[in-house]
Protein backbone atom coordinates (compact mmCIF):
# COMPACT_ATOMS: atom_id res chain seq x y z
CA UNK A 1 22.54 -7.65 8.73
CA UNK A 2 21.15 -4.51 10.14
CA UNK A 3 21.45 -3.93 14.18
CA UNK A 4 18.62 -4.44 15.84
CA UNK A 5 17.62 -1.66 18.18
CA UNK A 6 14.48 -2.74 21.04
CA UNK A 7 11.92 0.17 21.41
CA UNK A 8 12.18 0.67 24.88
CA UNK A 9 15.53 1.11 24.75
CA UNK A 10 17.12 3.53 21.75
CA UNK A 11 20.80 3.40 21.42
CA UNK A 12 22.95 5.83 18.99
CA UNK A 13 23.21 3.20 16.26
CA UNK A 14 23.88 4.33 12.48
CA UNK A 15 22.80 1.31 9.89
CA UNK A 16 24.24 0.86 6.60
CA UNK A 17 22.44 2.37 3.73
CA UNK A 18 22.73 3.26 0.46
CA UNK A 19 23.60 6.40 -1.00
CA UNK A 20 24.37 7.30 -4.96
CA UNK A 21 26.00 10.02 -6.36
CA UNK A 22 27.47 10.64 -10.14
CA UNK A 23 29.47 13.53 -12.11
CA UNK A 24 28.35 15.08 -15.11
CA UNK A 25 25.18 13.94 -17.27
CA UNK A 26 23.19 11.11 -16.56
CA UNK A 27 22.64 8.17 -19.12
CA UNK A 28 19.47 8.23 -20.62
CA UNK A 29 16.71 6.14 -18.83
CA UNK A 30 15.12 3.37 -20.96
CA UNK A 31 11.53 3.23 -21.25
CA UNK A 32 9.72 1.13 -18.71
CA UNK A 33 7.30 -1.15 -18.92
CA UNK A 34 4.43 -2.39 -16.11
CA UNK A 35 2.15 -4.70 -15.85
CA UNK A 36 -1.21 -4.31 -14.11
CA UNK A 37 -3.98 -6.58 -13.83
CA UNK A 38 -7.49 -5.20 -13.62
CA UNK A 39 -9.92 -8.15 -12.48
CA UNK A 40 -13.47 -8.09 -11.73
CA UNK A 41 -15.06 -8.65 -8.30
CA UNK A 42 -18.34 -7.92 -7.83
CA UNK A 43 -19.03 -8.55 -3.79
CA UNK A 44 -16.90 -10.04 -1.41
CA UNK A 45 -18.76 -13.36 -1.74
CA UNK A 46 -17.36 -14.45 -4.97
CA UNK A 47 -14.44 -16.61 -5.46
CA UNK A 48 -11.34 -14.07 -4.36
CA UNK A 49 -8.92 -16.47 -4.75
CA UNK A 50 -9.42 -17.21 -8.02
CA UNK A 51 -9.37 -13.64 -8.81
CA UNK A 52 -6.49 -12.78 -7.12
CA UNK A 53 -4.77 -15.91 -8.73
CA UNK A 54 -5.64 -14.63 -11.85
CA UNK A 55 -4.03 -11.33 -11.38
CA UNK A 56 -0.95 -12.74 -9.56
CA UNK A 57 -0.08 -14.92 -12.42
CA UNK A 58 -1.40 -12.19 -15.23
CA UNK A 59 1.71 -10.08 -13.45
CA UNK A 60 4.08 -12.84 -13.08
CA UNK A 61 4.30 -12.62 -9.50
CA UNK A 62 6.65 -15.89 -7.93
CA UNK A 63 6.21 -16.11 -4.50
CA UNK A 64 7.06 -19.83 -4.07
CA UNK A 65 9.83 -19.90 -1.06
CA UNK A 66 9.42 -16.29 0.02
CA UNK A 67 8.51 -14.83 3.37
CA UNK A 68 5.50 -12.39 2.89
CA UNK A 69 4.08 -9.64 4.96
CA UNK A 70 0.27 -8.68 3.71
CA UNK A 71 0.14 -4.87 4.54
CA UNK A 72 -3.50 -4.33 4.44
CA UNK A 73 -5.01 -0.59 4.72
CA UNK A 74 -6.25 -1.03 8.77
CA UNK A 75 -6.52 2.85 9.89
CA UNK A 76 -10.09 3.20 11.74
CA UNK A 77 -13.65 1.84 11.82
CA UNK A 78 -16.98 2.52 11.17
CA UNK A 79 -19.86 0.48 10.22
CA UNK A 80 -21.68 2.76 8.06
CA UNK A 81 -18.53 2.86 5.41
CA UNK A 82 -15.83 1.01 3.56
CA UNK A 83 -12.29 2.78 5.23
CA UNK A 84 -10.80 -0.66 5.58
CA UNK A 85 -9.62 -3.47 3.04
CA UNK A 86 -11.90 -5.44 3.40
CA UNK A 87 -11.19 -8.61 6.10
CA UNK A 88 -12.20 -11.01 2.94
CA UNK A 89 -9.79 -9.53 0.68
CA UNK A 90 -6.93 -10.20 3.34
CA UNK A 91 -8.19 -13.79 3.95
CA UNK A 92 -7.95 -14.37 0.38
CA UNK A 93 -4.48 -12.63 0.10
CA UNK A 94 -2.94 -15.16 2.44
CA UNK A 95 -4.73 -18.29 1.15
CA UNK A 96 -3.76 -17.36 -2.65
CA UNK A 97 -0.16 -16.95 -1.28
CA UNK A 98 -0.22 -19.73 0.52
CA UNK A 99 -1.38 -22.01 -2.18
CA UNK A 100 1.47 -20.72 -4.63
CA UNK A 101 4.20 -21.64 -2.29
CA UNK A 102 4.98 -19.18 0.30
CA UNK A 103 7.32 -20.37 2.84
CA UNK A 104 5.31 -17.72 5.52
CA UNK A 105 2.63 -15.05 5.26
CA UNK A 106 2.12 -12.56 7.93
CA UNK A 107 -0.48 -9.94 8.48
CA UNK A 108 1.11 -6.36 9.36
CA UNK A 109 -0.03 -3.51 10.55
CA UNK A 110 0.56 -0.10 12.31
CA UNK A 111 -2.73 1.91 12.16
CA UNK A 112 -2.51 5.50 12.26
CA UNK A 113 -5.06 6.36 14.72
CA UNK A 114 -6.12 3.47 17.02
CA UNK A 115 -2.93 2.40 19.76
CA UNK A 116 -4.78 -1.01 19.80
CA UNK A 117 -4.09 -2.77 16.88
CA UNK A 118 -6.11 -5.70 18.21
CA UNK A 119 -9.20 -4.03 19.05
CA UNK A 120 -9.45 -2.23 15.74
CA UNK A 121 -9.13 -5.79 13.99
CA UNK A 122 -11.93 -7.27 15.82
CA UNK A 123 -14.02 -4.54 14.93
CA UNK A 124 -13.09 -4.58 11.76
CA UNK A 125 -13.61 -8.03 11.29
CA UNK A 126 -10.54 -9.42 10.79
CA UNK A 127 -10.47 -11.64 13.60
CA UNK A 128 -13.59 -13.89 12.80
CA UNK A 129 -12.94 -13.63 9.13
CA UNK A 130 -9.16 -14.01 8.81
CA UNK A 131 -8.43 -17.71 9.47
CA UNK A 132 -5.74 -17.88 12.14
CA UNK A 133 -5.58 -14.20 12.28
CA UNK A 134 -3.97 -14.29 16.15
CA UNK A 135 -1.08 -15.93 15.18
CA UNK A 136 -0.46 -14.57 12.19
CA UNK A 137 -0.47 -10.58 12.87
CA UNK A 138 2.19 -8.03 13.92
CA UNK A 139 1.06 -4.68 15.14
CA UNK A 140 3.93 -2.94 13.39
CA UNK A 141 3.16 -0.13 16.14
CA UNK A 142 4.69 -1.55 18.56
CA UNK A 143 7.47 -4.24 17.02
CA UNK A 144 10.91 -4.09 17.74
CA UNK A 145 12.51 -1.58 15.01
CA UNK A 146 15.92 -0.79 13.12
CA UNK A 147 17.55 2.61 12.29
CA UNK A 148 17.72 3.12 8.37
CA UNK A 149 19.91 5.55 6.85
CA UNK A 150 17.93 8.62 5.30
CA UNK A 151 14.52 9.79 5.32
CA UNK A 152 14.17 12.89 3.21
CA UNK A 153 15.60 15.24 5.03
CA UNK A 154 16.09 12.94 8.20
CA UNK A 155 19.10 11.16 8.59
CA UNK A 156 17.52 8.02 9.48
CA UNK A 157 14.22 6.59 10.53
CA UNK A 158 13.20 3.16 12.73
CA UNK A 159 11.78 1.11 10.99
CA UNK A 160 9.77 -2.34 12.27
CA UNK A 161 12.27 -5.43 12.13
CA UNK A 162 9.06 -7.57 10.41
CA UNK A 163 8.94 -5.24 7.69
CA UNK A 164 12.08 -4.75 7.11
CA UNK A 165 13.10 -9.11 7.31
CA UNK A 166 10.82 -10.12 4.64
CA UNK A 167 11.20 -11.27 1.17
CA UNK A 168 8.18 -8.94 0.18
CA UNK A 169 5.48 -6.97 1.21
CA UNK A 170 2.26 -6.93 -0.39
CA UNK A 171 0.49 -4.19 0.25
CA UNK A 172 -3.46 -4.90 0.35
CA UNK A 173 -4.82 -1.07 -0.03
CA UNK A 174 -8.31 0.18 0.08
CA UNK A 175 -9.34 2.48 -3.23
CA UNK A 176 -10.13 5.70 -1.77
CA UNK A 177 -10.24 9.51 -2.44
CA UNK A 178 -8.08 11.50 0.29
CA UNK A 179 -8.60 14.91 1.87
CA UNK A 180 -5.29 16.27 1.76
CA UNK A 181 -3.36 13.94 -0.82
CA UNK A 182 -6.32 13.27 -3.51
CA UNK A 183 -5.86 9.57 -3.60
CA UNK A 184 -4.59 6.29 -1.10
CA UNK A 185 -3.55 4.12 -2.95
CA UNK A 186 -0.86 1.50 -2.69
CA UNK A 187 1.87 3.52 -2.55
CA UNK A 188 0.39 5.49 0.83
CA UNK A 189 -0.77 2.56 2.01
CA UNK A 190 3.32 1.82 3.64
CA UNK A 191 2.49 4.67 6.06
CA UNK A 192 1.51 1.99 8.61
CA UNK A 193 4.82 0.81 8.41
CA UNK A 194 5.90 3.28 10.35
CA UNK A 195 6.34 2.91 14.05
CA UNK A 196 3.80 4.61 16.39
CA UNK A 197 5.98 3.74 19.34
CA UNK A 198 8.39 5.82 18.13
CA UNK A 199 6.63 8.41 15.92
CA UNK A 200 3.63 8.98 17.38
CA UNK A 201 -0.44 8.76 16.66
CA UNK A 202 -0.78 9.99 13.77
CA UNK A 203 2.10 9.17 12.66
CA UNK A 204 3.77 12.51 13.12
CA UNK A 205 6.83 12.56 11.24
CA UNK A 206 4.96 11.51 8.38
CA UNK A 207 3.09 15.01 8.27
CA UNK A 208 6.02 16.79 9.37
CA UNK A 209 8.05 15.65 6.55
CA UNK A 210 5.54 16.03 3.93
CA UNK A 211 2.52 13.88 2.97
CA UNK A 212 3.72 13.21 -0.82
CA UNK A 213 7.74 13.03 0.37
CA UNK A 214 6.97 10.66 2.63
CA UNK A 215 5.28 8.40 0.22
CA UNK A 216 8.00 8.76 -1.98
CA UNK A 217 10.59 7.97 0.79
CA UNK A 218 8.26 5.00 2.48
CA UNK A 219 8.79 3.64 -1.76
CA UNK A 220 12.21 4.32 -1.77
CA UNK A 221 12.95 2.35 1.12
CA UNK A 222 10.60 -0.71 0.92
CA UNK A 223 11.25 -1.44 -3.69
CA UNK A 224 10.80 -5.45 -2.64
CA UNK A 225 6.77 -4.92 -3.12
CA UNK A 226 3.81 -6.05 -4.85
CA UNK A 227 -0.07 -3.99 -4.92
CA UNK A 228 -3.27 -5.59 -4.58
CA UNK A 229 -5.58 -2.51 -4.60
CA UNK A 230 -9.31 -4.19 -3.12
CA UNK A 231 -11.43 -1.35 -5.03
CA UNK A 232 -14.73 -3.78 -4.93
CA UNK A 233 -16.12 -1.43 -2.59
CA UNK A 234 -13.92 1.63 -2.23
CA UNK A 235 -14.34 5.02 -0.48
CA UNK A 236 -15.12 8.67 -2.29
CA UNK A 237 -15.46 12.34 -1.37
CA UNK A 238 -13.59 13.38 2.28
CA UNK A 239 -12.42 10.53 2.44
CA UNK A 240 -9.47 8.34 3.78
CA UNK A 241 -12.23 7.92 6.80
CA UNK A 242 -15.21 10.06 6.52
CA UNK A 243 -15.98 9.48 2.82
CA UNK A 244 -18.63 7.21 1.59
CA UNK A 245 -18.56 3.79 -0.07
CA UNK A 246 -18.00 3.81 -4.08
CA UNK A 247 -18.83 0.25 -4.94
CA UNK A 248 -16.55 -0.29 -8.36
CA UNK A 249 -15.56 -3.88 -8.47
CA UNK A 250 -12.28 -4.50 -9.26
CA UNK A 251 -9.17 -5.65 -8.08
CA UNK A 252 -5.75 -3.94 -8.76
CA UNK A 253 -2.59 -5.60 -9.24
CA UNK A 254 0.69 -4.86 -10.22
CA UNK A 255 4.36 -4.97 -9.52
CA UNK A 256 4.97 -1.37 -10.18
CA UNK A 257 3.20 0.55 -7.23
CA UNK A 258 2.83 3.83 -9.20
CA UNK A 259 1.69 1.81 -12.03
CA UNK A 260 -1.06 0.33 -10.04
CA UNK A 261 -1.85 3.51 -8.62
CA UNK A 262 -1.65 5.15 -11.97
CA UNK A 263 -4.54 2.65 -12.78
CA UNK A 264 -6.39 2.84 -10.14
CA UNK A 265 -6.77 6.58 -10.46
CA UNK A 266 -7.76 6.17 -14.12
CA UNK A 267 -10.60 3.89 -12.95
CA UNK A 268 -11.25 6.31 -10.50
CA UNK A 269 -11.72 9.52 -12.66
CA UNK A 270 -8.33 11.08 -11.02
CA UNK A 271 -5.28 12.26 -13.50
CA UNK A 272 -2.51 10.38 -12.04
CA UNK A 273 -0.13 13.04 -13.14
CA UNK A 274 -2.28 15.67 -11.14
CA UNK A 275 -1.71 13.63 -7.47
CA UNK A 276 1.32 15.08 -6.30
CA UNK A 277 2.92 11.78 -4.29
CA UNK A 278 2.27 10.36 -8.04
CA UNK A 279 4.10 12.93 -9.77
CA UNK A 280 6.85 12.92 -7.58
CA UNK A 281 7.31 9.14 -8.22
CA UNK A 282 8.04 9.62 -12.52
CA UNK A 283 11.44 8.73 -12.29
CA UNK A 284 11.01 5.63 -10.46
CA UNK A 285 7.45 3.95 -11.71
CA UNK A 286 5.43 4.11 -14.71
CA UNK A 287 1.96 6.56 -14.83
CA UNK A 288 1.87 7.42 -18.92
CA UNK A 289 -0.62 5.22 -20.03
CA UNK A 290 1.38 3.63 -22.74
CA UNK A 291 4.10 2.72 -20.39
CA UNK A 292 1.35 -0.14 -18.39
CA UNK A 293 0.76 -3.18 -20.32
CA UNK A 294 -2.75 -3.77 -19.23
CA UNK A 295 -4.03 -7.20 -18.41
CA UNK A 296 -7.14 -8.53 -17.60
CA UNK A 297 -10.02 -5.74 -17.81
CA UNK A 298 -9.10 -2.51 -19.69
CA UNK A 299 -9.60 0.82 -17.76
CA UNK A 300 -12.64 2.28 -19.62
CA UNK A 301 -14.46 -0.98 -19.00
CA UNK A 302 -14.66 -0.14 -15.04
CA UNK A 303 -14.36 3.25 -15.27
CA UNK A 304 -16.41 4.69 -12.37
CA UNK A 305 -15.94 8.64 -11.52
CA UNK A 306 -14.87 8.72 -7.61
CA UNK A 307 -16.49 12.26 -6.10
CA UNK A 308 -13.93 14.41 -5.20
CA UNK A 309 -13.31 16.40 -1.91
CA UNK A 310 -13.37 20.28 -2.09
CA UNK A 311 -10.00 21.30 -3.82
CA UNK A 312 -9.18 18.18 -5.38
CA UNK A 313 -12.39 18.82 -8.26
CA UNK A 314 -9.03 19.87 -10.11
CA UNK A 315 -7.37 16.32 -10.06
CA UNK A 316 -10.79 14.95 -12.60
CA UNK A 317 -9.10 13.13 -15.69
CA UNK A 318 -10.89 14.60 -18.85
């Protein structure tokens, strides 16, 4: 068990991680494989259950037993955009778990900007549209946290004890363009996992580190995860907040969180390969096209070119 260490009161504890190292030549890595689902959505009024039943079971996902933490993209609000995933997406999330056998589903959160997780979520709309919403969210801001052994070139970051104590987190992003990392995606979407009690608004030791490092650490860290990318209405040009909607309806799904991402890019116009945090994550997920066994919808069925912000024209797919 990892010690527990309460926010208000940091002690000089070292946890127990995990470190590798090997002589010589490395083995040869055998190709992987990923699945990602690509199902159609097109509003939030339709049956999102059944869709994201569909894609669960098109990826093989078994959640029966398991505690689950929904990690939906909750950064900022404002009613003339999409930043957010979306509050029926999230409902849906925890139903569709739910109904395949969870033992417990949480809602968690730790936005980047806002230091009132609550308020944000009623704006939002999480609170009226998320049944049971109070008693089922953490603000991951402000939970009690646990030191973990190396952080790039940290030697350990606190992390929130919900997070950390679950069987899986799902993490329910929002398909948007970003100003300084191209895309958020999935993978980005663990940022709010990190404690703004201890780190700061926004999130400084994310920047510090590295935008793409950190979303390759965040991965490194948190492997027990599954991506539900809500990309019915999604977000392009400056965006993760000041972008515009993009509606392209389709939900994302996939056990491989560069794999989804991978996809999602496609559908958005963006070379994976070209998105730095993406490129950085080779060795441990899949991007190459012929590595993702596609299910559901194929890619240049929903294709739908994202605009791109300033510099990032580069990252169009051909």
């Amino acid at each position: 068990m990892r010690p527990v260490l309460r926010r208000r009161n940091f002690l000089p504890m070292a946890a127990a991680g995990m470190t590798a190292c090997s002589g010589g030549t490395a083995p040869p890595v055998p190709a992987r494989r990923a699945a990602v689902a690509i199902v159609r959505a097109g509003s939030y009024a339709e049956d999102l259950v059944a869709r994201l039943t569909e894609g669960i079971e098109a990826c093989g996902l078994d959640v029966r037993g398991k505690r689950i933490l929904l990690k939906p993209n909750l950064v900022e609000f404002d009613r003339s955009t999409a930043i957010n995933t979306d509050a029926a997406v999230v409902a849906a999330a925890a139903e569709t778990v739910a109904r395949l056998g969870a033992a417990e589903v949480l809602i968690g959160e730790g936005p980047g900007h806002r230091r009132d997780a609550f308020s944000l979520a009623e704006e939002a709309g999480y609170r009226q549209g998320i049944p049971r919403f109070e008693s089922l969210f953490v603000d991951l801001n402000r939970d009690d946290v646990t030191p973990v052994e190396r952080f790039a070139h940290h030697p350990r970051i606190f992390l929130p004890n919900t997070a950390l104590g679950v069987d899986l987190i799902i993490s329910l992003a929002k398909m948007k363009t970003h100003h300084w990392a191209g895309a958020t995606l999935s993978m980005k979407n663990l940022f709010g996992l990190v404690p703004g009690s201890v780190y700061g608004w926004p999130k400084n030791l994310l920047h510090y580190t590295g935008i793409a490092r950190s979303v390759v650490e965040l991965n490194r860290i948190f492997r027990k995860t599954f991506a539900i990318v809500d990309g019915i209405t999604g977000m392009e040009g400056n965006g993760p907040i000041q972008g515009t909607p993009k509606h392209a309806g389709v939900l994302v799904m996939g056990r491989d969180l560069a794999a989804v991402d991978a996809t999602c890019c496609r559908i958005m116009g963006i070379d994976p390969v070209k998105v730095q945090y993406l490129a950085m994550a080779m060795g441990t997920g899949v991007l190459d096209a012929s590595g993702i066994e596609q299910r559901g919808e194929a890619v240049g069925t929903v294709r739908t070119n994202f605009a791109l912000f300033g510099k990032h024209q580069a990252l169009r797919l051909a």
